[in-house]
C-alpha atoms as a PDB file:
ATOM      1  CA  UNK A   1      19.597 223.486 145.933  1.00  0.00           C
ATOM      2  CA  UNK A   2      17.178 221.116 147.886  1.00  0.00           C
ATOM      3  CA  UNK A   3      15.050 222.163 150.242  1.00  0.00           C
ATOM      4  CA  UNK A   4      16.832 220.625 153.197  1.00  0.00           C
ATOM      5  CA  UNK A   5      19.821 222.980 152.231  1.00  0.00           C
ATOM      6  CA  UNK A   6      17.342 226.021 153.377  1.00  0.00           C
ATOM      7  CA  UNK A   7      16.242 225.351 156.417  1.00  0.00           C
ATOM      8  CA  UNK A   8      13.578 221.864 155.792  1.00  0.00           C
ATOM      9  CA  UNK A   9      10.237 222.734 156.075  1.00  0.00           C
ATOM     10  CA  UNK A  10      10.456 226.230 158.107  1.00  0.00           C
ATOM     11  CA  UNK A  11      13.102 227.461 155.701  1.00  0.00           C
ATOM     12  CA  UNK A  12      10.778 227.041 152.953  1.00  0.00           C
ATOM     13  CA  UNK A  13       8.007 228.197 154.658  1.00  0.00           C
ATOM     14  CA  UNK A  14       9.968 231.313 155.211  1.00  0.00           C
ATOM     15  CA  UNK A  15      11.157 231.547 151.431  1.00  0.00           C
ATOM     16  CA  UNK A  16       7.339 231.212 150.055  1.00  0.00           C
ATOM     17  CA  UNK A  17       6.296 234.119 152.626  1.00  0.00           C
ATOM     18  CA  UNK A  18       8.522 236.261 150.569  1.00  0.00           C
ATOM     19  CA  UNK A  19       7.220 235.851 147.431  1.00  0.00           C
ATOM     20  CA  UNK A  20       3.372 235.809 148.553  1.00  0.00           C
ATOM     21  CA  UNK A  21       1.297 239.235 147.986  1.00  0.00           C
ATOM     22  CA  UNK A  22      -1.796 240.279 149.626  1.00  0.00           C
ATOM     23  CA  UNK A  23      -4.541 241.166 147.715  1.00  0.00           C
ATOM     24  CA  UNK A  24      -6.841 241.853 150.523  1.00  0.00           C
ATOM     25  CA  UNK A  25      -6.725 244.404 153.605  1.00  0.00           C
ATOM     26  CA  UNK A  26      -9.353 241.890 154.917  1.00  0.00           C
ATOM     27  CA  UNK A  27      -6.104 239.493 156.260  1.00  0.00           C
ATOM     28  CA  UNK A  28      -5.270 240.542 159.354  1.00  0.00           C
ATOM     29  CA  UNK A  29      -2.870 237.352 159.855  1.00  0.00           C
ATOM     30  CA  UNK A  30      -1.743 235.465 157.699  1.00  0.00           C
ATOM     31  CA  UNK A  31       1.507 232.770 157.202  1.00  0.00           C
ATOM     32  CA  UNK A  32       3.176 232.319 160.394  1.00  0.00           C
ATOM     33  CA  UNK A  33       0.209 231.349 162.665  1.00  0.00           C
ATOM     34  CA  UNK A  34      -1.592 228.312 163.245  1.00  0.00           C
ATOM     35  CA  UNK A  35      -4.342 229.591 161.632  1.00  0.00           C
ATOM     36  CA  UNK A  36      -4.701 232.730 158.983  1.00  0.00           C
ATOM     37  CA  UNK A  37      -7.275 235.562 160.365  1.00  0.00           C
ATOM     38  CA  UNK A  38      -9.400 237.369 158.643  1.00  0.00           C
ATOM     39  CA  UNK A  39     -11.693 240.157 159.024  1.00  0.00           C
ATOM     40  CA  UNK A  40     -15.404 239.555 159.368  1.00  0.00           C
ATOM     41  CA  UNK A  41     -17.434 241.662 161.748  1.00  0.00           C
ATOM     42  CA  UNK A  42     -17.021 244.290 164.470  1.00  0.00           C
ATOM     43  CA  UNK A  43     -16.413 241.472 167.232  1.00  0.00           C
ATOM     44  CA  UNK A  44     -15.063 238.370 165.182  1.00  0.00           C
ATOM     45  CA  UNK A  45     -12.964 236.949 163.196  1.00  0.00           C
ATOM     46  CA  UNK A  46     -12.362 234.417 160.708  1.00  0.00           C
ATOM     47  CA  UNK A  47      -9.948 231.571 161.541  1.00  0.00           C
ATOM     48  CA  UNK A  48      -8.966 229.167 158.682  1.00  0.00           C
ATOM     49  CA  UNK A  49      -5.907 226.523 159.319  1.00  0.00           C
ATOM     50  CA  UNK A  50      -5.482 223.234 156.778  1.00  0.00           C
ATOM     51  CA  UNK A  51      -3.682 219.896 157.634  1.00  0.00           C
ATOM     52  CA  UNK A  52      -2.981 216.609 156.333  1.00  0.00           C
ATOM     53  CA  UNK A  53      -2.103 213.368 157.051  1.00  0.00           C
ATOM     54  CA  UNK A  54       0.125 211.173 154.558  1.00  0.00           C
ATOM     55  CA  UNK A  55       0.276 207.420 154.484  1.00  0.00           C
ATOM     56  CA  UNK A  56       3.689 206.369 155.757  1.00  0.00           C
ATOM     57  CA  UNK A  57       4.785 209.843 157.019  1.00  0.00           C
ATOM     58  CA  UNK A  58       1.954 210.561 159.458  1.00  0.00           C
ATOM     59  CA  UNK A  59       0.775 207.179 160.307  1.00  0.00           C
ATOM     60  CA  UNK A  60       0.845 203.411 159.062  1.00  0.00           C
ATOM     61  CA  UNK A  61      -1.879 201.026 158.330  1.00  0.00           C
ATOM     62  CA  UNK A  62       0.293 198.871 160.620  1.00  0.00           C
ATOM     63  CA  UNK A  63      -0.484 201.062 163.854  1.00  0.00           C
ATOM     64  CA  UNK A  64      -3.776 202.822 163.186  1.00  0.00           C
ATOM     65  CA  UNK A  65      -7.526 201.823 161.934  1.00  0.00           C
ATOM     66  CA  UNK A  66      -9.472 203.848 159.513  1.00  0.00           C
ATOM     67  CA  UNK A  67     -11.386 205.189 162.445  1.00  0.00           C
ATOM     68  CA  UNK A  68      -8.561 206.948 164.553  1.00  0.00           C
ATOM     69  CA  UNK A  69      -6.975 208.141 161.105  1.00  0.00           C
ATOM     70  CA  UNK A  70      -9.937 210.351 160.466  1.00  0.00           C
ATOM     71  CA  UNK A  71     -10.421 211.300 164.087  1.00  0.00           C
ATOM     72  CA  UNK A  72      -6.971 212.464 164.174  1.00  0.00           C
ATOM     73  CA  UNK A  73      -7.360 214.707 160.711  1.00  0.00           C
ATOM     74  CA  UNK A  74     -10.053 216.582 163.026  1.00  0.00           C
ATOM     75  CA  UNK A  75      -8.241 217.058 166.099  1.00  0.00           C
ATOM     76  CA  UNK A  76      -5.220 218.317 164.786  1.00  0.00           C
ATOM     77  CA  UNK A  77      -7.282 220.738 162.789  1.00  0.00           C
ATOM     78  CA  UNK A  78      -9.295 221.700 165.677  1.00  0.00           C
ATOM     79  CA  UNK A  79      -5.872 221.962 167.592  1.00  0.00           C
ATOM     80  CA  UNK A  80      -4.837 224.942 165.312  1.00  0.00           C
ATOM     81  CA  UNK A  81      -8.050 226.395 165.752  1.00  0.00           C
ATOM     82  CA  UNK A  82      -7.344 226.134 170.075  1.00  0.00           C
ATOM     83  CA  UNK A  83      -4.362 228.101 169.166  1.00  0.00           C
ATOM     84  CA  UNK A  84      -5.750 231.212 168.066  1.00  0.00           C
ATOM     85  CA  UNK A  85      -8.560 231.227 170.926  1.00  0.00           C
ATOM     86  CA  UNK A  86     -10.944 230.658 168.869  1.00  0.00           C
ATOM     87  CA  UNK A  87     -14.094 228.055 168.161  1.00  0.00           C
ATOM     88  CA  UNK A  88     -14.243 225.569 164.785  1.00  0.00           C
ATOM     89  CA  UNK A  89     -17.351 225.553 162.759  1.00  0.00           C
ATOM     90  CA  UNK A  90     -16.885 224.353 159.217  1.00  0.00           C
ATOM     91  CA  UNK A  91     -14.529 221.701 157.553  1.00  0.00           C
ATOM     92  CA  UNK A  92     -14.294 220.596 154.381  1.00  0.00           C
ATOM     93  CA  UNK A  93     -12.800 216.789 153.788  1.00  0.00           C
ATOM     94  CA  UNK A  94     -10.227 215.844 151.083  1.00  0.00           C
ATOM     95  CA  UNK A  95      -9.180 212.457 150.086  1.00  0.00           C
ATOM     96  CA  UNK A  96      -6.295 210.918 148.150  1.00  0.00           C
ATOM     97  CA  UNK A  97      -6.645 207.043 147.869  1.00  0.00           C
ATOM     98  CA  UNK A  98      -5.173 204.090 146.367  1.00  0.00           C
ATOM     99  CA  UNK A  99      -7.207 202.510 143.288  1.00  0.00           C
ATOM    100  CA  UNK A 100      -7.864 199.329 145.246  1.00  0.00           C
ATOM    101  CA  UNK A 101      -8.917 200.500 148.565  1.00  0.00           C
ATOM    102  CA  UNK A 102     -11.660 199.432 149.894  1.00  0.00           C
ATOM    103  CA  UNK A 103     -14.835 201.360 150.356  1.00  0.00           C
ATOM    104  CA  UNK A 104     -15.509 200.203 154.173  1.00  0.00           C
ATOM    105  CA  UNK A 105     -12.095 201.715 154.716  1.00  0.00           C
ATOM    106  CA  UNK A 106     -13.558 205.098 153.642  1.00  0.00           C
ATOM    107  CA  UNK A 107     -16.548 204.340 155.757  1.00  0.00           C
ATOM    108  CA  UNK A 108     -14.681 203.664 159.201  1.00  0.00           C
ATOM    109  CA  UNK A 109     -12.696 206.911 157.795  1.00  0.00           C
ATOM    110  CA  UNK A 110     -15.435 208.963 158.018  1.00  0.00           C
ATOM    111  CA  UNK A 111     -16.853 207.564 161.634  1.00  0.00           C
ATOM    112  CA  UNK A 112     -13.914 208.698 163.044  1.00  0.00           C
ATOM    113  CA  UNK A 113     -14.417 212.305 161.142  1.00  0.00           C
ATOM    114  CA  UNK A 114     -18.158 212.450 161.996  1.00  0.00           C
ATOM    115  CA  UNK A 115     -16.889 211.187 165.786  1.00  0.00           C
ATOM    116  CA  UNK A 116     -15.134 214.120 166.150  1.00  0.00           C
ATOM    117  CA  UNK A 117     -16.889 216.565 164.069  1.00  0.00           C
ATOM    118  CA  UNK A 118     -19.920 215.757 166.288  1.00  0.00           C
ATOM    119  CA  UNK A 119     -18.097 216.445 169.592  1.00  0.00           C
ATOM    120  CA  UNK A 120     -16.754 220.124 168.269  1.00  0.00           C
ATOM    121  CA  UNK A 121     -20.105 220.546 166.392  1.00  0.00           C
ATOM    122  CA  UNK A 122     -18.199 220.999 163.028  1.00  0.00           C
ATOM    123  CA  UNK A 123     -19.922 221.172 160.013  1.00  0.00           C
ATOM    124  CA  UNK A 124     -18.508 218.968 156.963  1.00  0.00           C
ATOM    125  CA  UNK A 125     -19.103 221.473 153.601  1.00  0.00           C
ATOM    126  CA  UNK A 126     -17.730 219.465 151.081  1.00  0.00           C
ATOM    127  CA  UNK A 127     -14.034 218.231 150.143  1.00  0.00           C
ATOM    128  CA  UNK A 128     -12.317 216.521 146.925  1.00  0.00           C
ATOM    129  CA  UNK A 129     -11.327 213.167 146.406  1.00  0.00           C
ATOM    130  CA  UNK A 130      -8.355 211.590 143.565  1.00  0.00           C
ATOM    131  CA  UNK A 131      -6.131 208.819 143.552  1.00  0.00           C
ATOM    132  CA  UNK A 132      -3.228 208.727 144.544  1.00  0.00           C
ATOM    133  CA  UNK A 133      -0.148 205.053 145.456  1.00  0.00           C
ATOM    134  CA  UNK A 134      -1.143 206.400 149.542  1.00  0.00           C
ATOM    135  CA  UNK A 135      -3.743 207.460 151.309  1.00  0.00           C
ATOM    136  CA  UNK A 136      -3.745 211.209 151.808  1.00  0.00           C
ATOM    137  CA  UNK A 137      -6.296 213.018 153.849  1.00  0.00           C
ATOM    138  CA  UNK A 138      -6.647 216.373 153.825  1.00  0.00           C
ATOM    139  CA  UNK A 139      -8.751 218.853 156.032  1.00  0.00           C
ATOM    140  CA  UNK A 140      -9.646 222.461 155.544  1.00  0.00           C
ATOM    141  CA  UNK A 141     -11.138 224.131 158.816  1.00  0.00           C
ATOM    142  CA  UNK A 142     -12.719 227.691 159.618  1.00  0.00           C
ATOM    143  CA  UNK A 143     -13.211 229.013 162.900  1.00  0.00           C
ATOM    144  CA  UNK A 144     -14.485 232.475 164.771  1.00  0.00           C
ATOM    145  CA  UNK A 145     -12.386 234.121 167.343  1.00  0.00           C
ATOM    146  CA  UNK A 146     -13.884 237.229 169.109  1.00  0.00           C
ATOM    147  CA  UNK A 147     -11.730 239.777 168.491  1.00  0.00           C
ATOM    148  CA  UNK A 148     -10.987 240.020 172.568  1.00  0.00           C
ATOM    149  CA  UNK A 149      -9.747 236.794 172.342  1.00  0.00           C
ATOM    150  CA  UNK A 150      -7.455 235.972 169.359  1.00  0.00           C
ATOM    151  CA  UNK A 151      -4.011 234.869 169.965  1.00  0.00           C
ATOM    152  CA  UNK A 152      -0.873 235.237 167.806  1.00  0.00           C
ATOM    153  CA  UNK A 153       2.269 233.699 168.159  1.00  0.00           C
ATOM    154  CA  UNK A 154       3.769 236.960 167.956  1.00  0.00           C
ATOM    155  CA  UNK A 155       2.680 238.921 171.445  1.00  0.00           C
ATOM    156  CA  UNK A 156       5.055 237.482 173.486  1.00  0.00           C
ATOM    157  CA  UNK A 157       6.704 239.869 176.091  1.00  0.00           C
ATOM    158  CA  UNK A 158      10.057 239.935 177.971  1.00  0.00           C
ATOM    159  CA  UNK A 159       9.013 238.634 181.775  1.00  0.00           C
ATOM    160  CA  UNK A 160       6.147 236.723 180.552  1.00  0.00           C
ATOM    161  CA  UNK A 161       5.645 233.549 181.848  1.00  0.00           C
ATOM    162  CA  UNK A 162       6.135 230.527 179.843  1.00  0.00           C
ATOM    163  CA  UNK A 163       3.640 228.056 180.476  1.00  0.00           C
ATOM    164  CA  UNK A 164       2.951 224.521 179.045  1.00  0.00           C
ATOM    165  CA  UNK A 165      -0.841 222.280 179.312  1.00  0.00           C
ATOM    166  CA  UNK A 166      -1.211 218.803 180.437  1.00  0.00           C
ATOM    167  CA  UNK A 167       2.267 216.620 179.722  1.00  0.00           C
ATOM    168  CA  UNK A 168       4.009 216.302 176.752  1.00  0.00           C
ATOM    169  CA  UNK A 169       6.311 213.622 175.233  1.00  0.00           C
ATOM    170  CA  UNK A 170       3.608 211.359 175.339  1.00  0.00           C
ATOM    171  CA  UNK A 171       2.883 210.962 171.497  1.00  0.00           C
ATOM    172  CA  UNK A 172       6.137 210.560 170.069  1.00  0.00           C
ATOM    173  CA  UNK A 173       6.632 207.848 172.799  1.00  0.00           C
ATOM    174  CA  UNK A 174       3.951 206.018 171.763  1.00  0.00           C
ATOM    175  CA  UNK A 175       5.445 205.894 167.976  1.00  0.00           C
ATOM    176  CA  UNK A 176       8.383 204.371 169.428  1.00  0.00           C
ATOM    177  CA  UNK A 177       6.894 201.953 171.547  1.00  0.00           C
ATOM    178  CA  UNK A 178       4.900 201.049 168.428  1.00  0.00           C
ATOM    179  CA  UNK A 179       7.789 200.406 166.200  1.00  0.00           C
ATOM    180  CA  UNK A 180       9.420 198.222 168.502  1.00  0.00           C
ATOM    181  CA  UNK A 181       6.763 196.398 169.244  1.00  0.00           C
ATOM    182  CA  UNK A 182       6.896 197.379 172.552  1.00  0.00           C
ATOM    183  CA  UNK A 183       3.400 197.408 174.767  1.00  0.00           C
ATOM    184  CA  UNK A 184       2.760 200.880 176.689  1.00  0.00           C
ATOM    185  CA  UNK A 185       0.080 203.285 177.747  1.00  0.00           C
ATOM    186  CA  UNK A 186       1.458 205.998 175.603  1.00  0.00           C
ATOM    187  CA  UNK A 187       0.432 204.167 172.692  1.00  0.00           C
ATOM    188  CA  UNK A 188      -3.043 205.589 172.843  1.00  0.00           C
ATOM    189  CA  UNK A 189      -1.992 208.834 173.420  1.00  0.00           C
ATOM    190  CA  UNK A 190       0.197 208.318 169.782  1.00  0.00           C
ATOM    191  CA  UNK A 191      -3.355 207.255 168.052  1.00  0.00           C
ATOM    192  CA  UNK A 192      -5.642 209.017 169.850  1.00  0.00           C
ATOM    193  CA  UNK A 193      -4.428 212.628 170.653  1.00  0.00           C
ATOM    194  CA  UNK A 194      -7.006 215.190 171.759  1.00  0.00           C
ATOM    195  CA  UNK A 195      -6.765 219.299 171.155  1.00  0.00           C
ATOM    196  CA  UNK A 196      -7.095 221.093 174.028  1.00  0.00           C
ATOM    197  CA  UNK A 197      -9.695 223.482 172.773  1.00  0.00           C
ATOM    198  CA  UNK A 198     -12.227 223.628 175.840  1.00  0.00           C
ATOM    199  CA  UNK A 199      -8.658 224.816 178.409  1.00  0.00           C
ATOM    200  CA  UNK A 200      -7.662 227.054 174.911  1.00  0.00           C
ATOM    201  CA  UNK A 201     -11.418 228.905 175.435  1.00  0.00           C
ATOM    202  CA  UNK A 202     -10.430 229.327 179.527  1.00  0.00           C
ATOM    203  CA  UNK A 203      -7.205 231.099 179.503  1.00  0.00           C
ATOM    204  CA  UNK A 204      -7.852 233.563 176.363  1.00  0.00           C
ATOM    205  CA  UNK A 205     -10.543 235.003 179.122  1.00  0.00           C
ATOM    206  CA  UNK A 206      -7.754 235.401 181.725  1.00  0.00           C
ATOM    207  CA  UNK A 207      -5.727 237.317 178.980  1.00  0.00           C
ATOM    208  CA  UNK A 208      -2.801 235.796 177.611  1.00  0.00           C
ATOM    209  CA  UNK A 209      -0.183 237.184 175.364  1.00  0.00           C
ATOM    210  CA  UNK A 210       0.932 234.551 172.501  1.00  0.00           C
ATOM    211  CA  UNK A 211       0.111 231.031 172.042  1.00  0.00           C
ATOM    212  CA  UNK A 212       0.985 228.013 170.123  1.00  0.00           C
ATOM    213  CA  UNK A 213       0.131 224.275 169.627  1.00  0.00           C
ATOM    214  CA  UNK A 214       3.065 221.599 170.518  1.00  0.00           C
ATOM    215  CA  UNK A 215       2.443 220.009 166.859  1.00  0.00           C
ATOM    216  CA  UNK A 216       6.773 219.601 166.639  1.00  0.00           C
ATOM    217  CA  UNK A 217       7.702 219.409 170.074  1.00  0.00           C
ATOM    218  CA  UNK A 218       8.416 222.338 172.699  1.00  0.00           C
ATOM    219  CA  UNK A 219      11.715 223.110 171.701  1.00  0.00           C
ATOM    220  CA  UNK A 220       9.767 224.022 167.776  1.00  0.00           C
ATOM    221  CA  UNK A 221       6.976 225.360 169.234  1.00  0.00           C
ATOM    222  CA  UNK A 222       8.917 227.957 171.294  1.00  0.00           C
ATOM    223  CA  UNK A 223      11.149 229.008 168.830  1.00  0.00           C
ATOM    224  CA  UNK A 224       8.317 229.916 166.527  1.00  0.00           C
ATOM    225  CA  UNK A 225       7.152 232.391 169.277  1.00  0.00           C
ATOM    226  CA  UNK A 226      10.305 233.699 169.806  1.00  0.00           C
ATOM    227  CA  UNK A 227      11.178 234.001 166.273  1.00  0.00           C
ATOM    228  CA  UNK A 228       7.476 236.095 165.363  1.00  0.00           C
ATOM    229  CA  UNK A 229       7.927 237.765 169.108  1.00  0.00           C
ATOM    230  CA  UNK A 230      11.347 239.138 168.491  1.00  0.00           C
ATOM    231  CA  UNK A 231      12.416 237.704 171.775  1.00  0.00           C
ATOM    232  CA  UNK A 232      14.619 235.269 173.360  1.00  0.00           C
ATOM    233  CA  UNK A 233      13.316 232.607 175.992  1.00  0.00           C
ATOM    234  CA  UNK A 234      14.908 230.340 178.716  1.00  0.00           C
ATOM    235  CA  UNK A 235      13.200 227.005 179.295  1.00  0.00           C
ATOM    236  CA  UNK A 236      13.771 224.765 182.351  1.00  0.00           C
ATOM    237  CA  UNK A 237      14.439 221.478 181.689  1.00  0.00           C
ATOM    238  CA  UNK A 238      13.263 220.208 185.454  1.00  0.00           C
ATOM    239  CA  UNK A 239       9.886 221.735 184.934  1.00  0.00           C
ATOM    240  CA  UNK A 240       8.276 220.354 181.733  1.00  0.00           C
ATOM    241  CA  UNK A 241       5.372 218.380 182.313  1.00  0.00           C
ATOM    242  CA  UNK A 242       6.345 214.301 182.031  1.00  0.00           C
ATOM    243  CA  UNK A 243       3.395 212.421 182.962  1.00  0.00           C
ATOM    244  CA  UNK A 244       4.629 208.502 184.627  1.00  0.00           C
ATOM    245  CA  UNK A 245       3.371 206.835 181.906  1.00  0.00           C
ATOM    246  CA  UNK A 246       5.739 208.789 179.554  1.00  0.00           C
ATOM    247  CA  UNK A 247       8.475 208.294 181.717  1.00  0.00           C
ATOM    248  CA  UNK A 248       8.079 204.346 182.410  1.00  0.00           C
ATOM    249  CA  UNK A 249       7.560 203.996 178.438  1.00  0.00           C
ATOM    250  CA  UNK A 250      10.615 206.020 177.849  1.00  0.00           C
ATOM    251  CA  UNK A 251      12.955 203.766 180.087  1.00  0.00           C
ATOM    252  CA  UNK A 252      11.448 200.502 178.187  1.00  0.00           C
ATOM    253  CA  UNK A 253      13.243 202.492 175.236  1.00  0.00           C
ATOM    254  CA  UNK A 254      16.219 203.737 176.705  1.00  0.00           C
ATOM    255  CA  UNK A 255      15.533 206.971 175.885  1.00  0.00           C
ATOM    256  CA  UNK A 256      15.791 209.781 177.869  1.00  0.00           C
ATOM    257  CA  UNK A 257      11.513 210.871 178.394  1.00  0.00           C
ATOM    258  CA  UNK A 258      12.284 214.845 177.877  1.00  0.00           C
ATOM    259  CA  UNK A 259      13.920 214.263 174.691  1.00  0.00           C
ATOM    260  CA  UNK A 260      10.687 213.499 173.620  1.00  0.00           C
ATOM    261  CA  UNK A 261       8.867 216.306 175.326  1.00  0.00           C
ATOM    262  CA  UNK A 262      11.703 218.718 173.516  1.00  0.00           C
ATOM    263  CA  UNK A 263      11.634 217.251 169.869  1.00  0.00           C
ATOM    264  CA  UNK A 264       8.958 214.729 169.475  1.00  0.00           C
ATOM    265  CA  UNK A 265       5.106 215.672 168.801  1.00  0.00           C
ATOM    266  CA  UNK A 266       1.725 215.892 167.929  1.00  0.00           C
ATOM    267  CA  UNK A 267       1.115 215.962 171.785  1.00  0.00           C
ATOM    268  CA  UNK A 268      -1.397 218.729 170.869  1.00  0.00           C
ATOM    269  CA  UNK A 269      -1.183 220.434 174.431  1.00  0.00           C
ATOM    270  CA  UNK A 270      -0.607 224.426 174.422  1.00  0.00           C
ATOM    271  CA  UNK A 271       2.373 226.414 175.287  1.00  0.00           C
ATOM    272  CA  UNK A 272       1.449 229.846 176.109  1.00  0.00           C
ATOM    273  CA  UNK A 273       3.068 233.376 177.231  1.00  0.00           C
ATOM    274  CA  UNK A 274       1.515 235.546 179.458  1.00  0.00           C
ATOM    275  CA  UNK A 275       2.395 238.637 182.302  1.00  0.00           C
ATOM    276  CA  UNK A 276       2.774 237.465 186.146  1.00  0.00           C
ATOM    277  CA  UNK A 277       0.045 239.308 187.397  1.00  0.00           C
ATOM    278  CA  UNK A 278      -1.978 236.746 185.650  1.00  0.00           C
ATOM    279  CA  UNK A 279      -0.503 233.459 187.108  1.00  0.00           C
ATOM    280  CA  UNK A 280      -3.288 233.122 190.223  1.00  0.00           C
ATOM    281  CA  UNK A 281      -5.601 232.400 187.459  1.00  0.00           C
ATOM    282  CA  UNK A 282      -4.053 230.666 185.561  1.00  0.00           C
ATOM    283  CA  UNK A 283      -2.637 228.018 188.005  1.00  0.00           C
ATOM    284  CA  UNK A 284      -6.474 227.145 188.559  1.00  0.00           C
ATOM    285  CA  UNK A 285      -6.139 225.318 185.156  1.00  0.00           C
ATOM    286  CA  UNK A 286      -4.186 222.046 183.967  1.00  0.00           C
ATOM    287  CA  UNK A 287      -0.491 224.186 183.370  1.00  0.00           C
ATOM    288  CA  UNK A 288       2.616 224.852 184.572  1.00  0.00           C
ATOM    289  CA  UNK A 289       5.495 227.542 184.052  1.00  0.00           C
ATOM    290  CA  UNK A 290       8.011 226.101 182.299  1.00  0.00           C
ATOM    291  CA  UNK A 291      10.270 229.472 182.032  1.00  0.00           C
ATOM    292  CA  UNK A 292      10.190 233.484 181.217  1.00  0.00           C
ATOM    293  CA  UNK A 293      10.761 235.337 178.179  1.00  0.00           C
ATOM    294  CA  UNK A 294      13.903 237.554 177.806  1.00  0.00           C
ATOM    295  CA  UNK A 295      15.317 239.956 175.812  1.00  0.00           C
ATOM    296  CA  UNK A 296      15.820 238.476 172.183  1.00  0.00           C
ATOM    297  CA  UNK A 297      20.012 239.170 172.951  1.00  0.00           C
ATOM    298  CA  UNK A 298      20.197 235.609 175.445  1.00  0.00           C
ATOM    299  CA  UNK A 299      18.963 233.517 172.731  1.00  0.00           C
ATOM    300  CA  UNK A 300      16.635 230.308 173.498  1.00  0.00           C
ATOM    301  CA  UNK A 301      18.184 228.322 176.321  1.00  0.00           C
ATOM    302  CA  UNK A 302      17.320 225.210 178.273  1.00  0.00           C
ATOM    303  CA  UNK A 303      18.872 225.083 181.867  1.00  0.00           C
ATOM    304  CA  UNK A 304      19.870 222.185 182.578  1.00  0.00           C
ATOM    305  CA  UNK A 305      21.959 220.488 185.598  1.00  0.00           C
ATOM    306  CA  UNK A 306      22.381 223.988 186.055  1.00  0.00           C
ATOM    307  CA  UNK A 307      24.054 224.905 182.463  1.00  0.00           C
ATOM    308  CA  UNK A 308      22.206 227.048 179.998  1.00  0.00           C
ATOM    309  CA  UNK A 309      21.975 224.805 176.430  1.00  0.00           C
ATOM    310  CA  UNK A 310      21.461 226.133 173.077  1.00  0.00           C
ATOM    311  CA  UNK A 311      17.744 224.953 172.585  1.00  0.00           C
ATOM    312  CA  UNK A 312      17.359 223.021 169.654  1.00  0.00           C
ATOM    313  CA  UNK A 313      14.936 222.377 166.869  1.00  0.00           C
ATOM    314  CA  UNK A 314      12.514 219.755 167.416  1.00  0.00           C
ATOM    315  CA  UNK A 315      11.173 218.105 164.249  1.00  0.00           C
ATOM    316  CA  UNK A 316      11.123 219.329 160.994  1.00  0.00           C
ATOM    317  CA  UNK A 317      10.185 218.011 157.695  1.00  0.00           C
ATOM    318  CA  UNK A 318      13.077 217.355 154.658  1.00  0.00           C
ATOM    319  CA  UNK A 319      15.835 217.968 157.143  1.00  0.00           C
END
């Protein structure tokens, strides 16, 4: 049996949850989040998330310097962190790398790590490096979340809200524009995505219900709540945030910009559930509602042209 036969990467996911056991009552989270938490004092807790990036599956030497390669490692570790509603503090750094790289590769590598690290005030710890045929970079992160604050995937309530930060689409139009060799303002958006932990640290204080990061594309993203929520969700297909540069790159593709909103990724904005009462404050910030939990019975639809759609799966590894 191969791992695509189970589901891809969430399948398996799934199937090594099964056989894990807990040796501590100190986890108060663990798989199934962006980020395990554990206990550490009476107000806090310990976040810790992990990420790579792989040479050839999340970015080419064609398309990205050395730099934005290690500034993305941080951000999407950082986004994780945003998440949960919590803050990053510590990292730690670890390399794969071809025999014959070069050392000023490593160098520019780390400038964009120390670029970033210095913005979030993250502290680099330590880290491994081997060799490996492609470059692998690795990044272990740990965070504090007051314990007012942390957000799970799994709080969602029927008649929440849905809402969505920013635009999405943007990134996984950029990879396409950069395959084709096509020029386009989404490009930088591709190589130079952001976390949105500052608006992350706004809304926990409102009071929000579940959150996630759109590392897979919305359609993923809300599945995972509604799968750790127990609920269903219907998503409107007129009100997910397309910024114009997504949609003018798009039509250079012939490709339909909320496909790539739905199923695309690493956009790094935040889809989040919360009750009504809280919208006033909420709308202050840089989000929109993009539909309403319901009862897990109706299933995950997008409405559409009117129609309710089966939402689908956005991208997943080995499938």
């Amino acid at each position: 049996m191969k791992i695509k036969d189970i589901g891809g990467e969430f399948g398996l996911i799934v199937r090594i949850k099964s056989k894990i056991k807990l040796y501590s009552k100190d986890v108060v989270a663990g798989i199934g989040n962006d980020a395990a938490v554990l206990n550490y004092d009476k107000n806090n807790y310990i976040l810790f998330t992990t990420d790579m990036l792989v040479e050839n599956v999340h970015f080419s030497l064609k398309y990205y310097s050395p730099q934005q390669i290690g500034m993305k490692a941080v951000e999407q570790n950082v986004s994780d962190i945003a998440a949960m509603g919590g803050i990053p503090k510590f990292a730690i750094v670890s390399l794969a790398l071809p025999n014959d790289i070069d050392v000023e590769f490593v160098d520019k590598l780390y400038n964009g790590i120390n670029e970033k690290s210095k913005k979030y005030k993250i502290s680099i710890v330590g880290g491994n490096i081997t060799h490996s045929k492609e470059i692998v970079v690795s990044i272990a992160m740990i965070g504090f979340a007051e314990k007012k604050n942390l957000t799970l995937r799994k709080g969602a309530k029927i008649n929440d809200l849905i809402f969505c930060s920013g635009d999405v689409g943007k990134s996984s139009t950029g990879l396409e524009l950069l395959k084709h060799n096509i020029a386009g303002n989404s490009i930088k958006k591709h190589l130079e995505p952001k976390s949105r932990l500052d608006l992350a640290r706004k809304i926990v204080k409102v009071g929000i219900n579940s959150m996630i990061d759109v590392s897979d594309g919305i359609a993923s993203e809300i599945k995972h709540i509604c799968s750790e929520s127990k609920v269903g969700a219907r998503i409107y297909a007129d009100k997910i945030p397309l910024s114009k540069n997504t949609i003018i790159d798009a039509k250079k593709l012939h490709k339909n910009p909320l496909d790539f909103a739905l199923y695309g990724g690493e956009d790094f904005e935040l889809v989040f559930t919360a009750p009504i009462n809280k919208l006033k404050q909420l709308k202050k910030h840089d989000i929109v509602v993009i539909g309403e939990i319901v009862n897990k019975k109706y299933g995950t639809k997008l409405v559409k042209n009117n129609r309710k759609l089966e939402l689908k799966i956005g991208f997943v590894h080995f499938k």
